[in-house]
C-alpha atoms as a PDB file:
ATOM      1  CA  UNK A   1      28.272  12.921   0.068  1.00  0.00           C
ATOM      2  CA  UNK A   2      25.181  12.698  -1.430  1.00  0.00           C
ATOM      3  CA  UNK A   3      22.395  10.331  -0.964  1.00  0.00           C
ATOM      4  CA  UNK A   4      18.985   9.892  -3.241  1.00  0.00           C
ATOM      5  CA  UNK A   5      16.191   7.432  -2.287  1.00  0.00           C
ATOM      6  CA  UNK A   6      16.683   3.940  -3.800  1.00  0.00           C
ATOM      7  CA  UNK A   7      15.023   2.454  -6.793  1.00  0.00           C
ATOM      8  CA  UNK A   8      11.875   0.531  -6.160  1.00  0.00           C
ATOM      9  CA  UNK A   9      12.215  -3.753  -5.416  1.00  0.00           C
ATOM     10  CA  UNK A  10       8.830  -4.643  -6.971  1.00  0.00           C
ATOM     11  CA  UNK A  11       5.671  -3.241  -7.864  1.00  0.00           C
ATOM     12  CA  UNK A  12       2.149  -4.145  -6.279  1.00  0.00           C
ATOM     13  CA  UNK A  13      -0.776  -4.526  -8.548  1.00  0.00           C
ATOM     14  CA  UNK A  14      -3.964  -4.344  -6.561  1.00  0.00           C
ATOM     15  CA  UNK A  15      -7.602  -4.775  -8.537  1.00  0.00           C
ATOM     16  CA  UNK A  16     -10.457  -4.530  -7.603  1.00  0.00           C
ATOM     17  CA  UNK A  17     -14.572  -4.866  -8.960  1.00  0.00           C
ATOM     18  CA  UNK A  18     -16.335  -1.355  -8.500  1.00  0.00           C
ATOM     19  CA  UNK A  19     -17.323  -0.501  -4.930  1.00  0.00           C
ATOM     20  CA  UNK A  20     -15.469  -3.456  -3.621  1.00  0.00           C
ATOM     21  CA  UNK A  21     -12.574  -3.686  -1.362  1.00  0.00           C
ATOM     22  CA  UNK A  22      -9.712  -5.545  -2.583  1.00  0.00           C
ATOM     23  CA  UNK A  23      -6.418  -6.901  -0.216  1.00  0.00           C
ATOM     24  CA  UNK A  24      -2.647  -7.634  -1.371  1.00  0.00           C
ATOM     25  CA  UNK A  25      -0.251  -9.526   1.449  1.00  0.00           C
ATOM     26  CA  UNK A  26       3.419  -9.480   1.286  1.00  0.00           C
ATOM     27  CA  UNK A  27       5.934 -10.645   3.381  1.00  0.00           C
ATOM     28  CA  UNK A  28       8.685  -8.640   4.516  1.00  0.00           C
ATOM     29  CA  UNK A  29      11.928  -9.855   6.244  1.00  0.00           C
ATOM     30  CA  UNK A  30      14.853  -9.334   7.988  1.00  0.00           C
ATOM     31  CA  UNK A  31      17.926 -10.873   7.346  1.00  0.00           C
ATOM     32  CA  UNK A  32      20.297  -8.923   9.557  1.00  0.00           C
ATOM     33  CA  UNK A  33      20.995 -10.408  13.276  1.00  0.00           C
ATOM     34  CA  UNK A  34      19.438  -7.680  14.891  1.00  0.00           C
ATOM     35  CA  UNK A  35      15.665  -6.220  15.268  1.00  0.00           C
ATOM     36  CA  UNK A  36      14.774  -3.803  12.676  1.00  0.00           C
ATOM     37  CA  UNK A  37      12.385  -1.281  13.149  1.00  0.00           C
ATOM     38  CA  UNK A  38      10.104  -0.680  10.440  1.00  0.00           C
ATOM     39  CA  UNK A  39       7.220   2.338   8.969  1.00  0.00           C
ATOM     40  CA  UNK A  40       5.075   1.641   6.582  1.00  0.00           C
ATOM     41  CA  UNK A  41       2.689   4.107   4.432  1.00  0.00           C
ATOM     42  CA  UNK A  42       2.306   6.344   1.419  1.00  0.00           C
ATOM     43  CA  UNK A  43       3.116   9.626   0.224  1.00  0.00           C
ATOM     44  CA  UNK A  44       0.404  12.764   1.188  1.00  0.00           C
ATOM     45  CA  UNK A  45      -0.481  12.692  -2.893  1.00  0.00           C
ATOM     46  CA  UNK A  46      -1.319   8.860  -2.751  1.00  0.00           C
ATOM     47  CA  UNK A  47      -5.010   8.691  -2.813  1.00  0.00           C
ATOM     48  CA  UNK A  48      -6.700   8.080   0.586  1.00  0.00           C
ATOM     49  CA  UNK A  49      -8.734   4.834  -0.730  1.00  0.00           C
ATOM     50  CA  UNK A  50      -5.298   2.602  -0.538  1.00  0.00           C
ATOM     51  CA  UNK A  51      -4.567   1.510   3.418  1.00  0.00           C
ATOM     52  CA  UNK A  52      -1.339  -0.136   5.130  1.00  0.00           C
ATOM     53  CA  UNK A  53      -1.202  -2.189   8.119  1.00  0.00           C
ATOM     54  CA  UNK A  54       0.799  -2.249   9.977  1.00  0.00           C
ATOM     55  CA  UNK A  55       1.821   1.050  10.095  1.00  0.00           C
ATOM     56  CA  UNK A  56       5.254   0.290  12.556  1.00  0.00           C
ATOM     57  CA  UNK A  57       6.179  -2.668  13.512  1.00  0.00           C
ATOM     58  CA  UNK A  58       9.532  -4.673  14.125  1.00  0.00           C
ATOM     59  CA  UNK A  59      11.322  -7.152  12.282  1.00  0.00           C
ATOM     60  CA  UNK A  60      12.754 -10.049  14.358  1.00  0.00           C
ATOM     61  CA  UNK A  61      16.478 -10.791  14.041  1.00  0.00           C
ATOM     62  CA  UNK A  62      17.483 -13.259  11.218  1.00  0.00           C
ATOM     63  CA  UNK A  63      18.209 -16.993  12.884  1.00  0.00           C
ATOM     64  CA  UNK A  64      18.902 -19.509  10.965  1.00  0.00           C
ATOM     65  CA  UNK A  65      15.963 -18.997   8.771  1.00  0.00           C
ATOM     66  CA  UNK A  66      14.352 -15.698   8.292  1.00  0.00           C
ATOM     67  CA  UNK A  67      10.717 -14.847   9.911  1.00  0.00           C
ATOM     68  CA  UNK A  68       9.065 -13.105   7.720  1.00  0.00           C
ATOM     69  CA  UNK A  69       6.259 -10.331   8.493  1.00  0.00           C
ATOM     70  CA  UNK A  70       2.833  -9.573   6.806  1.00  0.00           C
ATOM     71  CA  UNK A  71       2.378  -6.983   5.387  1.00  0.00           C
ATOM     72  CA  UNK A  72      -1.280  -5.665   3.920  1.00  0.00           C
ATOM     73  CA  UNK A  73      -2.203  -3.092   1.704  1.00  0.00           C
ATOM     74  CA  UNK A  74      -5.857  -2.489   1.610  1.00  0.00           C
ATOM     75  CA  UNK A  75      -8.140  -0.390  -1.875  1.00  0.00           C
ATOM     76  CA  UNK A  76     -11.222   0.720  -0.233  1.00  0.00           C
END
């Protein structure tokens, strides 16, 4: 067996003015019953202006409606 990393589920567009700092917030959820662990960052060729937070983090278990988690991405 054989296993390839999965196609992208969206694209982020982040602008920004010059010499500004510009922010983009997602949510990210888990719909399983169970706590999901979670990394979050960018490849070593991604330039070093773009910043994640958090880094790790857990997603709460799924109840009857899911909780959702922030996410930011930060262009410095």
């Amino acid at each position: 067996m054989e296993s390839s990393f999965p196609d992208p589920d969206d694209t982020i567009l982040i602008t920004s003015a010059i010499n500004k700092t510009s922010s983009v917030s997602f949510k990210l959820n888990n719909y399983n019953k169970y706590s999901a662990e979670f990394t979050a960052g960018f490849t070593p060729e991604s330039d070093s202006e773009f910043v994640v937070s958090p880094k790790i983090g857990v997603l709460e278990p799924a109840k009857k409606y899911p909780i959702y988690s922030n996410i930011m991405l930060n262009f410095i």
